[in-house]
N, C-alpha and C. Protein backbone atom coordinates (compact mmCIF):
# COMPACT_ATOMS: atom_id res chain seq x y z
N UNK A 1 -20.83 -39.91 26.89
CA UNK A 1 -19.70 -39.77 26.01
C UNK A 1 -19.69 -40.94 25.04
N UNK A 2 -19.61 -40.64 23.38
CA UNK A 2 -19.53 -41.21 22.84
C UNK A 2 -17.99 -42.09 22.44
N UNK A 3 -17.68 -42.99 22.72
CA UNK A 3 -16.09 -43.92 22.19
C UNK A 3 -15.94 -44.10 20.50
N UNK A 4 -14.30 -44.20 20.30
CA UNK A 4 -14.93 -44.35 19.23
C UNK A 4 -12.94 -44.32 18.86
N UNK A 5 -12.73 -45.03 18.21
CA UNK A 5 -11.22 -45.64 17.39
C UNK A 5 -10.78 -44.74 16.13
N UNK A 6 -9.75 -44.63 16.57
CA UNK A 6 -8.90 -43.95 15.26
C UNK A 6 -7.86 -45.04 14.87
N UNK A 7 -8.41 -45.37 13.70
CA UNK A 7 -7.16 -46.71 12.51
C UNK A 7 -5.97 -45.68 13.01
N UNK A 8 -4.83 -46.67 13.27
CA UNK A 8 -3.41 -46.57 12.81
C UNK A 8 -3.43 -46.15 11.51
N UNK A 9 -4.05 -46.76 10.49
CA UNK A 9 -3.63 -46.14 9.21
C UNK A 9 -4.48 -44.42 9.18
N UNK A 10 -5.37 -44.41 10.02
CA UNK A 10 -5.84 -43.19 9.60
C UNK A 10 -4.37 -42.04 10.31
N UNK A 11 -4.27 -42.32 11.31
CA UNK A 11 -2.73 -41.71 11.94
C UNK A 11 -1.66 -41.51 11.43
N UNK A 12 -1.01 -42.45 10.95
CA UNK A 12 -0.05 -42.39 9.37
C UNK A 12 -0.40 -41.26 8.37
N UNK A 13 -1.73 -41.61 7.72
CA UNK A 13 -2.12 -40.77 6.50
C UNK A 13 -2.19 -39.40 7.39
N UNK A 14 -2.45 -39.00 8.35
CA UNK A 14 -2.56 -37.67 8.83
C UNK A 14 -1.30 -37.29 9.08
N UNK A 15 -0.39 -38.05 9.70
CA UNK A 15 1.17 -37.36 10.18
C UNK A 15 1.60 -37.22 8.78
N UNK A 16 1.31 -38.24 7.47
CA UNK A 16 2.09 -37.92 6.53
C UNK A 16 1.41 -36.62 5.77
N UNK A 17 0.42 -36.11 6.01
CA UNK A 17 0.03 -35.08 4.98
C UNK A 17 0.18 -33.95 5.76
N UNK A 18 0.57 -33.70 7.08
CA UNK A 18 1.43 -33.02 8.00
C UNK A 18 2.60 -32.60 7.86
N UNK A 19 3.36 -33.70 7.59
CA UNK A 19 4.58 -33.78 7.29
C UNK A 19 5.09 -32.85 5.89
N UNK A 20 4.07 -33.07 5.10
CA UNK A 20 4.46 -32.69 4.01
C UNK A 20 4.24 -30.48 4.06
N UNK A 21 3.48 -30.25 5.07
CA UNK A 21 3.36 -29.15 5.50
C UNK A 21 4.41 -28.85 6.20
N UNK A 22 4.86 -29.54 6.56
CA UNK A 22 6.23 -28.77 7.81
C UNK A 22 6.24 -29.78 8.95
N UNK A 23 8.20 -30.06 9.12
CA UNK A 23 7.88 -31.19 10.38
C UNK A 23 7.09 -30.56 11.63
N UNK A 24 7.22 -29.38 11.89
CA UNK A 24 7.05 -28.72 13.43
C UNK A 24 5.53 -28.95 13.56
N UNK A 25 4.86 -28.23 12.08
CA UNK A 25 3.74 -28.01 12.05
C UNK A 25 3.25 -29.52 12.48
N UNK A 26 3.59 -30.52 11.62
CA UNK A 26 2.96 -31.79 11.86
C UNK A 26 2.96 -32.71 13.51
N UNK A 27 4.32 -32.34 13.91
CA UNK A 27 4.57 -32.70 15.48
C UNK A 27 3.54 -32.20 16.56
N UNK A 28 3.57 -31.00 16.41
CA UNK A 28 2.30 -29.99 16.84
C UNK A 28 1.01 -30.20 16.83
N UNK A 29 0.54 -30.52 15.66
CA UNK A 29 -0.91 -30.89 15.54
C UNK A 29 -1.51 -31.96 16.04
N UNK A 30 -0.39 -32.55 15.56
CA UNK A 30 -0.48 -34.24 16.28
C UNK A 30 -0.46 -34.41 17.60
N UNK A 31 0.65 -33.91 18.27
CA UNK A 31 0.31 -33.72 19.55
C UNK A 31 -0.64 -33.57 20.47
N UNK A 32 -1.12 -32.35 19.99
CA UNK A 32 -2.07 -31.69 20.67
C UNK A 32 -3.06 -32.60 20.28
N UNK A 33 -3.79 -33.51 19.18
CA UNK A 33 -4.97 -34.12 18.68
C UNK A 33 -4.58 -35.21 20.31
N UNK A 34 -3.26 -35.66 20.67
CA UNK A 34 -2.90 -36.65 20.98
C UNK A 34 -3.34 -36.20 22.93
N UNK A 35 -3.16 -34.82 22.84
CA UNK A 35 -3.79 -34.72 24.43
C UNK A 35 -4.72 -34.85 24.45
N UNK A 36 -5.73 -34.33 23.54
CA UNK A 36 -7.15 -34.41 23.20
C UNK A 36 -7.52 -35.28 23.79
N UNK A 37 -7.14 -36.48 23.44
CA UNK A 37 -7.03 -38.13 23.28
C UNK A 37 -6.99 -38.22 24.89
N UNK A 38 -5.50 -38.24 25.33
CA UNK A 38 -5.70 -38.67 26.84
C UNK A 38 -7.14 -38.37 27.80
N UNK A 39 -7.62 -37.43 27.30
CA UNK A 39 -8.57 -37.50 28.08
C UNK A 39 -9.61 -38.46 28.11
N UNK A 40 -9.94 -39.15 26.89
CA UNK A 40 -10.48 -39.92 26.88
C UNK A 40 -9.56 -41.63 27.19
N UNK A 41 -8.57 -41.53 27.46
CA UNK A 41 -7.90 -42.50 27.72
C UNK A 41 -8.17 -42.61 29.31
N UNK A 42 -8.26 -41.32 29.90
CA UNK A 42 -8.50 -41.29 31.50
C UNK A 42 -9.41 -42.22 31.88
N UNK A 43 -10.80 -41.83 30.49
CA UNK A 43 -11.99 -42.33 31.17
C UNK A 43 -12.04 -44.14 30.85
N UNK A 44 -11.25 -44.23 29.63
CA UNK A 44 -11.20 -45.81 29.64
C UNK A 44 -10.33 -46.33 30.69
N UNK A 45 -9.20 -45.62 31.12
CA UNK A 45 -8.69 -45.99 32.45
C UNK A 45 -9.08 -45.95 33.66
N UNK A 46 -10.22 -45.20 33.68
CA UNK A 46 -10.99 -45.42 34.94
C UNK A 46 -11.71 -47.04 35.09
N UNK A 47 -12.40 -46.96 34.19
CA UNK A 47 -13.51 -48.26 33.74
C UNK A 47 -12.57 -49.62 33.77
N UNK A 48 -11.64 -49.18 33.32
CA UNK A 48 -10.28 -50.86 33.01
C UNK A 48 -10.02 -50.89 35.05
N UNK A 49 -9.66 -50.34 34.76
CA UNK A 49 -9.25 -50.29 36.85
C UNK A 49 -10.54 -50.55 37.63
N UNK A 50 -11.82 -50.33 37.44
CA UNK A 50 -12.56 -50.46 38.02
C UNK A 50 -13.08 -52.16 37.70
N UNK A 51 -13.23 -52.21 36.76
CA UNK A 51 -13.76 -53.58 36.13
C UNK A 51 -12.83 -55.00 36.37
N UNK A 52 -11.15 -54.32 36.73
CA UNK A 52 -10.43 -55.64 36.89
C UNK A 52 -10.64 -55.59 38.57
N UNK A 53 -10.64 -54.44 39.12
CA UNK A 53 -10.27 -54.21 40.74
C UNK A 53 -11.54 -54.17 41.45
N UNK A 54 -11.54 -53.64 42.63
CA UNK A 54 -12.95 -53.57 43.64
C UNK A 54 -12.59 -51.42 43.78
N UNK A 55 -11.87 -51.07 42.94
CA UNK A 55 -11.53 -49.84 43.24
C UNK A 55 -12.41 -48.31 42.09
N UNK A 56 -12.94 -48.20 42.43
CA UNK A 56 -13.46 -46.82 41.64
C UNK A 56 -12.76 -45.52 41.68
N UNK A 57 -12.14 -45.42 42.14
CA UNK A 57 -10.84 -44.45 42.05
C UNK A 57 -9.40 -45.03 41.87
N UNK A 58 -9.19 -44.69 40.55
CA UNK A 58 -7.48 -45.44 39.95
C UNK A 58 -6.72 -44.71 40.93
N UNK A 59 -7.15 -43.56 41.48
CA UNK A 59 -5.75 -43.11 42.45
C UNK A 59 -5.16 -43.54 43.87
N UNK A 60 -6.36 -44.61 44.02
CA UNK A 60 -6.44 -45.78 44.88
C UNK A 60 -5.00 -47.08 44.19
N UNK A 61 -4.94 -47.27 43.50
CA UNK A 61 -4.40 -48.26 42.71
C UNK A 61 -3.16 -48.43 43.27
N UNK A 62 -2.64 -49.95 44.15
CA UNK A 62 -1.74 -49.94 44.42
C UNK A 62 -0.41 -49.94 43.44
N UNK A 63 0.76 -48.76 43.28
CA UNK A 63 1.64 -48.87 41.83
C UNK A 63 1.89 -49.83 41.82
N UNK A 64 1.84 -51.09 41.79
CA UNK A 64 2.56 -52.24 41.32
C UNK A 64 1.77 -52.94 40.30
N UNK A 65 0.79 -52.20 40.40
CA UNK A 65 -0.68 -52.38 39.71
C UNK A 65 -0.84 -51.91 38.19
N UNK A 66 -0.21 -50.89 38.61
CA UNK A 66 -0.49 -48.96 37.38
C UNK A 66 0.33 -50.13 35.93
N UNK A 67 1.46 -50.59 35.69
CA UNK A 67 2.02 -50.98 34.97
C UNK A 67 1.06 -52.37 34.52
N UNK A 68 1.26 -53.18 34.82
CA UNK A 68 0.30 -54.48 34.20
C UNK A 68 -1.10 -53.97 33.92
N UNK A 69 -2.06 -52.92 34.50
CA UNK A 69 -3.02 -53.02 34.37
C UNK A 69 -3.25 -51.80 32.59
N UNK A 70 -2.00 -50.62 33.06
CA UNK A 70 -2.00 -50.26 31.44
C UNK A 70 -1.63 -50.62 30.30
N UNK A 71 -0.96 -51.95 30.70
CA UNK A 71 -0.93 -52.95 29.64
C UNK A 71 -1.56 -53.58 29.18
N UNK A 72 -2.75 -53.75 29.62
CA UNK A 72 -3.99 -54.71 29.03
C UNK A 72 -4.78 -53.43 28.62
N UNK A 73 -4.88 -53.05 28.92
CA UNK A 73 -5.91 -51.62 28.21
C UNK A 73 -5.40 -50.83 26.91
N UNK A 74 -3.84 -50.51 26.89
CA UNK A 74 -3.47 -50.35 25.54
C UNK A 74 -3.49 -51.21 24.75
N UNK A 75 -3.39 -52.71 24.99
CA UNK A 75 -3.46 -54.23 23.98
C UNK A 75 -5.09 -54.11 23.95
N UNK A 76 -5.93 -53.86 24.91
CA UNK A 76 -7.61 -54.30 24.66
C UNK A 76 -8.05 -52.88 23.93
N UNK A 77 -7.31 -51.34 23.82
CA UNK A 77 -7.20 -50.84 22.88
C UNK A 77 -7.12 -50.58 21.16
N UNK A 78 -6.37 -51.75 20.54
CA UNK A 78 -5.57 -51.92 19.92
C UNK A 78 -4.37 -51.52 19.60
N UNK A 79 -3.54 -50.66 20.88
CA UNK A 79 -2.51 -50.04 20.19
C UNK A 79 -1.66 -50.66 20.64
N UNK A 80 -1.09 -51.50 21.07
CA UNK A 80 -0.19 -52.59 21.36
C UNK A 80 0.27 -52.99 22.53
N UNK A 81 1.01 -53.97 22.49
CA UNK A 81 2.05 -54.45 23.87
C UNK A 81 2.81 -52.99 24.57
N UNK A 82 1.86 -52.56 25.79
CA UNK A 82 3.27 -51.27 26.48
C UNK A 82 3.92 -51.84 27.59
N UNK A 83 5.32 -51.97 27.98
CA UNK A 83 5.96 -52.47 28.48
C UNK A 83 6.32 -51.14 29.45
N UNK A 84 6.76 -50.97 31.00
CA UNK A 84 7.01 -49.72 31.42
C UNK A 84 8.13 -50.00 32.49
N UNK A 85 8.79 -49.27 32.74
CA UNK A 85 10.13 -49.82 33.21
C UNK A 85 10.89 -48.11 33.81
N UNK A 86 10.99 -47.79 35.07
CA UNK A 86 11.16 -46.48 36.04
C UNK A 86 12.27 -46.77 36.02
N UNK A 87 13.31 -45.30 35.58
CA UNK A 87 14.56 -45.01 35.84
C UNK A 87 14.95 -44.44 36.90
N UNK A 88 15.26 -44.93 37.35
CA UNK A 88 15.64 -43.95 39.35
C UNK A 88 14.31 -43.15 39.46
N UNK A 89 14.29 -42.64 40.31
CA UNK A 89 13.23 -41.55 40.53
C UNK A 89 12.62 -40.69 39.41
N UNK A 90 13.63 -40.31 38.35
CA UNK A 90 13.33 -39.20 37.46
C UNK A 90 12.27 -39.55 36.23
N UNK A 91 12.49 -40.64 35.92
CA UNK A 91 11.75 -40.75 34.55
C UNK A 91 11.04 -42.31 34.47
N UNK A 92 10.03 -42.53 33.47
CA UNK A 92 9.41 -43.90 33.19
C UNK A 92 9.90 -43.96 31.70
N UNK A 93 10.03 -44.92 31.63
CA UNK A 93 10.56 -45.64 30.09
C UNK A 93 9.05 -46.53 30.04
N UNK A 94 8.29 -46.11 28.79
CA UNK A 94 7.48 -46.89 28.16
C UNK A 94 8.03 -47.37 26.52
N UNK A 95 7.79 -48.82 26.82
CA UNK A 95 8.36 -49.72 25.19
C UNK A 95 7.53 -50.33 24.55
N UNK A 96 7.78 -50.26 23.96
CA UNK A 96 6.42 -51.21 22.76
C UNK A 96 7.24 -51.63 21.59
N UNK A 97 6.96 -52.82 21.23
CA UNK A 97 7.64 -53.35 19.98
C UNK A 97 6.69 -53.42 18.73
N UNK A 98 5.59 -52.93 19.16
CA UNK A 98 4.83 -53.52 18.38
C UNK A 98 3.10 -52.06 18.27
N UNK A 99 3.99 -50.68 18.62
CA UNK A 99 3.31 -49.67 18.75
C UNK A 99 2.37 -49.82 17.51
N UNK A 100 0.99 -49.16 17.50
CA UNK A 100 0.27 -49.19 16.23
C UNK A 100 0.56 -47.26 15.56
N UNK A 101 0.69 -46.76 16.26
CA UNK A 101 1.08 -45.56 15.53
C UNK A 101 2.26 -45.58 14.90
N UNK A 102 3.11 -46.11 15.36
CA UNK A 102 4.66 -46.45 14.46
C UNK A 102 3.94 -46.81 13.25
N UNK A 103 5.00 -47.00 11.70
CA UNK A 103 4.60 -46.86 10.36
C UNK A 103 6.23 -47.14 10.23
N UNK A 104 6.47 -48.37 10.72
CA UNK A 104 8.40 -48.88 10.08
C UNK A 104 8.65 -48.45 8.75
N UNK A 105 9.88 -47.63 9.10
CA UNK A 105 10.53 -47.20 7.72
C UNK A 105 10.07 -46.38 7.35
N UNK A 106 8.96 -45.62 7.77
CA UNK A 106 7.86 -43.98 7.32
C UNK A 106 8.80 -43.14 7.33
N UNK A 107 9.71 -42.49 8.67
CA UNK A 107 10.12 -41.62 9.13
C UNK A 107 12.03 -41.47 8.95
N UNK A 108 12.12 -40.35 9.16
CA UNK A 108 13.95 -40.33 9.87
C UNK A 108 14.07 -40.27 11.03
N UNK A 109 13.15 -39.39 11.88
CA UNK A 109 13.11 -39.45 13.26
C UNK A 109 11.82 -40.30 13.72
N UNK A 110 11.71 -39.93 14.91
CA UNK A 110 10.74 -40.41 16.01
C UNK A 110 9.47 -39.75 15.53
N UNK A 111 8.37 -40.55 15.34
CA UNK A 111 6.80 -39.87 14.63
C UNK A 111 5.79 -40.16 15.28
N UNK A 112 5.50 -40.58 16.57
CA UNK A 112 4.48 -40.87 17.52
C UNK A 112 4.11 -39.80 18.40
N UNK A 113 3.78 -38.75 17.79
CA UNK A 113 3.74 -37.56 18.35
C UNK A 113 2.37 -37.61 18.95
N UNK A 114 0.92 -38.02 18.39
CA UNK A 114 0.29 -38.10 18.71
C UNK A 114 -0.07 -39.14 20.17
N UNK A 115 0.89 -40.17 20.36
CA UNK A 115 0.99 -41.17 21.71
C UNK A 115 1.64 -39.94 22.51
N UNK A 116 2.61 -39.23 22.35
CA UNK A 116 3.43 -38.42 22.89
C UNK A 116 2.30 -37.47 24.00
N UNK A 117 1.08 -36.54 23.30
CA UNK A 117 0.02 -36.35 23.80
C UNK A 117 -0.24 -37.00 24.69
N UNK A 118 -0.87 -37.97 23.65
CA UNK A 118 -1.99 -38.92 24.77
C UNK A 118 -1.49 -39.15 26.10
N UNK A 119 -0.19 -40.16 25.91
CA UNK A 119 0.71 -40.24 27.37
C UNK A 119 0.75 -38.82 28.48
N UNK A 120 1.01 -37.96 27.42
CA UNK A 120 1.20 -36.42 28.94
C UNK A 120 0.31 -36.32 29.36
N UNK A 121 -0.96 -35.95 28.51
CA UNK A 121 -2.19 -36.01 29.07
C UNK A 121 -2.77 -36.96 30.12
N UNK A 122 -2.87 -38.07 29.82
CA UNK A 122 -3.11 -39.12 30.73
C UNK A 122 -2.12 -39.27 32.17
N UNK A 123 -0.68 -38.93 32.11
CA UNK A 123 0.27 -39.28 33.13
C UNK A 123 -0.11 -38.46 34.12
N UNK A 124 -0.35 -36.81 33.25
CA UNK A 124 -0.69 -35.95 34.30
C UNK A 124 -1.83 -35.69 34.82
N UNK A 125 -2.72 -36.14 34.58
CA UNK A 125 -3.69 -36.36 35.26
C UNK A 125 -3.79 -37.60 36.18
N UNK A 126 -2.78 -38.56 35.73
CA UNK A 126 -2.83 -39.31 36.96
C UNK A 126 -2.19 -39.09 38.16
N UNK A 127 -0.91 -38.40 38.01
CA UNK A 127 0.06 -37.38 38.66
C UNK A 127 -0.44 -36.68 39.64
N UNK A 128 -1.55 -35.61 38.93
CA UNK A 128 -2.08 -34.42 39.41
C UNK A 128 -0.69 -33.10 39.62
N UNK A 129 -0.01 -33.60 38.09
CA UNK A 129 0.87 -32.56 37.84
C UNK A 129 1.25 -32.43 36.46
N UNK A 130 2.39 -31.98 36.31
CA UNK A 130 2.91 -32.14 34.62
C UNK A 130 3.77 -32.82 34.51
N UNK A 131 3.50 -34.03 33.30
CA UNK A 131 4.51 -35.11 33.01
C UNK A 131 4.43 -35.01 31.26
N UNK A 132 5.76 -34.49 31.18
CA UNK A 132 6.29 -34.38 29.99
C UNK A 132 6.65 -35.84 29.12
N UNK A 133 6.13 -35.90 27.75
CA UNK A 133 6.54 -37.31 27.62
C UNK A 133 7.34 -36.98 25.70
N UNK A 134 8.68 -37.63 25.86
CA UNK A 134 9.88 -37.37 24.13
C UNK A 134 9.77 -39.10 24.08
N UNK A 135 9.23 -39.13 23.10
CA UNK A 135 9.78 -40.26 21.88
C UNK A 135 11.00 -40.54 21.94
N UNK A 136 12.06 -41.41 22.23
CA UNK A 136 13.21 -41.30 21.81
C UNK A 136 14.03 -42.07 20.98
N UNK A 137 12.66 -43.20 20.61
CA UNK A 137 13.36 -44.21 19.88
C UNK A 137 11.87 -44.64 19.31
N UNK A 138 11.98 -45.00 17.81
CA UNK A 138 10.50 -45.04 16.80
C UNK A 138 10.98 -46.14 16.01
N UNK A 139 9.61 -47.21 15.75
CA UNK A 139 10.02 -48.04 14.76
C UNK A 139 9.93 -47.22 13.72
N UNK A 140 9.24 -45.77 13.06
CA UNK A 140 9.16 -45.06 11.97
C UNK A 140 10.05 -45.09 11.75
N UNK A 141 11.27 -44.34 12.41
CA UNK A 141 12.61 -44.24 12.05
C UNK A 141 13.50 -45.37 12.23
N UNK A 142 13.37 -46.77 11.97
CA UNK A 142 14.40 -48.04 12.20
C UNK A 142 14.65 -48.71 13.21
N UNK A 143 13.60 -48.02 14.48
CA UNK A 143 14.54 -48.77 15.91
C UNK A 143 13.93 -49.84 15.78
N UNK A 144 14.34 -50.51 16.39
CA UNK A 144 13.62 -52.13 16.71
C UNK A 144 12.17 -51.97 17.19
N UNK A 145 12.36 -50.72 18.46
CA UNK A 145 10.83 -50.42 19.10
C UNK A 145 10.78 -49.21 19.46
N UNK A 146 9.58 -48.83 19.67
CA UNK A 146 8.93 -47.43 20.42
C UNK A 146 9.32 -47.43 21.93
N UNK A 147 10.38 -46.05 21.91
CA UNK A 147 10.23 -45.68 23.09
C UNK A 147 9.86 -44.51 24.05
N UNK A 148 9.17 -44.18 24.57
CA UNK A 148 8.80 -43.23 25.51
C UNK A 148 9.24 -42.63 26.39
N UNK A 149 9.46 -41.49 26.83
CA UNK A 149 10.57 -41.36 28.02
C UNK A 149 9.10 -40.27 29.06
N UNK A 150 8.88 -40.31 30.00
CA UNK A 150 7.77 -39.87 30.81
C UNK A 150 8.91 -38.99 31.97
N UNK A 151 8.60 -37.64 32.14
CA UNK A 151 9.20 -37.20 33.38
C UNK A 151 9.05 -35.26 33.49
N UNK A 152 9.61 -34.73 34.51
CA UNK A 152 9.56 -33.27 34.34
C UNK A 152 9.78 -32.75 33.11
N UNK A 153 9.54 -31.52 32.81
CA UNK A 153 9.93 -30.97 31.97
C UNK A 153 11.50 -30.59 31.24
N UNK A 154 12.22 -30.60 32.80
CA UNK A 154 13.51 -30.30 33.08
C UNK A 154 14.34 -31.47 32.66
N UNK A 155 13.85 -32.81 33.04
CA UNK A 155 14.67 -34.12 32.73
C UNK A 155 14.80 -34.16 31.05
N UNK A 156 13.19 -33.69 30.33
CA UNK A 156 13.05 -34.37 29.29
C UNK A 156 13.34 -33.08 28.10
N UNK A 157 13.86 -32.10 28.71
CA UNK A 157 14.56 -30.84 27.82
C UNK A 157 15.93 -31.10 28.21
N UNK A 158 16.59 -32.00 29.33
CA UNK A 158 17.86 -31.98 28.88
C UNK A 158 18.19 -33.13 28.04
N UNK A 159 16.90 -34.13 28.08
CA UNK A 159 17.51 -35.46 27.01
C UNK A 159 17.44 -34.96 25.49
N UNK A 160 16.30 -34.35 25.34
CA UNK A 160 15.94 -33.13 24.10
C UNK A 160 17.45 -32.79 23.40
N UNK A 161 18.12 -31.92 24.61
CA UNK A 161 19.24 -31.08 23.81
C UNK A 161 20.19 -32.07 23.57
N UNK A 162 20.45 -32.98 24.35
CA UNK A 162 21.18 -34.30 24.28
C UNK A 162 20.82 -34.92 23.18
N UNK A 163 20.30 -35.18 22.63
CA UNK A 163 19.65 -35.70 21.41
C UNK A 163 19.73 -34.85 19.81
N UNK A 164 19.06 -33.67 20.05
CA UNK A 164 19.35 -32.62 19.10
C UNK A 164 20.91 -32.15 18.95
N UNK A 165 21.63 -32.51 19.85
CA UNK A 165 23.56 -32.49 19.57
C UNK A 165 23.59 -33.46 19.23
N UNK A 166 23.09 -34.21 18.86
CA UNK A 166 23.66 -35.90 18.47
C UNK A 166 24.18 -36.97 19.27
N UNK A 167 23.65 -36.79 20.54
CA UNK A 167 23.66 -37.74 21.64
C UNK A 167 22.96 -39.03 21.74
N UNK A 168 23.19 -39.62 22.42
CA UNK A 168 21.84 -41.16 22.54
C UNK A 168 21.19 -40.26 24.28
N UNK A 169 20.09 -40.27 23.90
CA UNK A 169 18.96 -40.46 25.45
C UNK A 169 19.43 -41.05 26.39
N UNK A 170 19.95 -42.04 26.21
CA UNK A 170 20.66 -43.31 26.93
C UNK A 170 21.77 -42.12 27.90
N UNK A 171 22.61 -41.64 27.81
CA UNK A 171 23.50 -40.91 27.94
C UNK A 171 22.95 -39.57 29.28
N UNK A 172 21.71 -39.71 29.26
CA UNK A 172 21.01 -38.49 30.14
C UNK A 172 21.39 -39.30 31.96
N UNK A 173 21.37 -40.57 31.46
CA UNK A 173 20.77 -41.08 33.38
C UNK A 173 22.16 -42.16 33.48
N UNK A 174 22.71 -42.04 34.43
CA UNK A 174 23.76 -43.03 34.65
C UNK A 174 23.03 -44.57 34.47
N UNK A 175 24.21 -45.21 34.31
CA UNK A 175 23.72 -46.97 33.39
C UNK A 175 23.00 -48.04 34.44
N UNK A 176 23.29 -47.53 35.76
CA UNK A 176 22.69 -48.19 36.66
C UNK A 176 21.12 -47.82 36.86
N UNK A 177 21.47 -46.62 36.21
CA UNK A 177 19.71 -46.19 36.00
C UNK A 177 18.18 -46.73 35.45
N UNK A 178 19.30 -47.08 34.14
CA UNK A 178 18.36 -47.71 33.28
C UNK A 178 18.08 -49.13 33.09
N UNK A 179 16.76 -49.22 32.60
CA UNK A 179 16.66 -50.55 32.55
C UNK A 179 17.36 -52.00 31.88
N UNK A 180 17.26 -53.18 32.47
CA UNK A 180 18.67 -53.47 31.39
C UNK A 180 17.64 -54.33 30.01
């Protein structure tokens, strides 16, 4: 298998000439380029886990592990600082302040559709199920940082409708839930 980097700016210039086709269309495409992706994120996550650990199977990996160790692999990536932080049982909050697909000030909403991919792809295969992953907060659109929300389908279609009424995400999981 050949490796091989996609510029942040090449990501931008594609969501924006997407965009200009239709938001859905562009969310969509991107996406899906973005599962594409996880798969090859698997295999650099195999190699990162193997190379820091004595372990050749990441599904070996003790969790206390899974978080610091996909943090050096998205930074030895180039796509930035991921910070990850579990809401009760139901969901993972991944943060980044400093996402490389974000494009500050590009967007109105959340535009990391293509991480959005990559993450499901990759979670669920680490899973060995389906892990749904919503954007819910984008430096594209003004937030301070990128955020990720990782969980069933069911958790992350009711933060969805919560959101699409004009809700905060925040609002889905009681406050003791979340991270502070």
């Amino acid at each position: 298998m050949i490796n091989y980097s996609i510029a942040p700016a090449s990501l931008h210039r594609l969501r924006r000439r997407l965009l200009a086709a239709g938001a859905g269309t562009a969310a969509d495409i991107m996406q899906e380029a973005g599962f594409a992706t996880g798969e090859g994120l698997l295999a650099a996550w195999r190699r990162h886990v193997a190379d820091r650990t004595t372990l050749n199977d990441p599904s070996q990996l003790d969790a206390r592990w899974f978080a610091p160790l996909l943090q050096e692999l998205c930074a030895h990536l180039g796509w930035g600082d991921l910070a990850m932080h579990a809401i009760a049982e139901r969901a993972l909050l991944f943060t980044s302040n400093d996402w490389a697909e974000a494009e500050p000030g590009g967007a109105e909403q959340p535009g990391c559709y293509f991480t959005c991919g990559c993450l499901a792809a990759f979670l669920s295969a680490q899973s060995h199920g389906t892990i749904a992953v919503l954007e819910v907060e984008c430096r594209s659109s003004g937030s301070a940082r990128c955020c990720f929300l990782a969980g069933s389908s069911a958790t992350l279609a009711a933060v969805y409708d919560l959101v699409t009424a004009g809700g905060n995400w925040r609002d889905a999981f009681a406050a003791h839930e979340l991270p502070a």
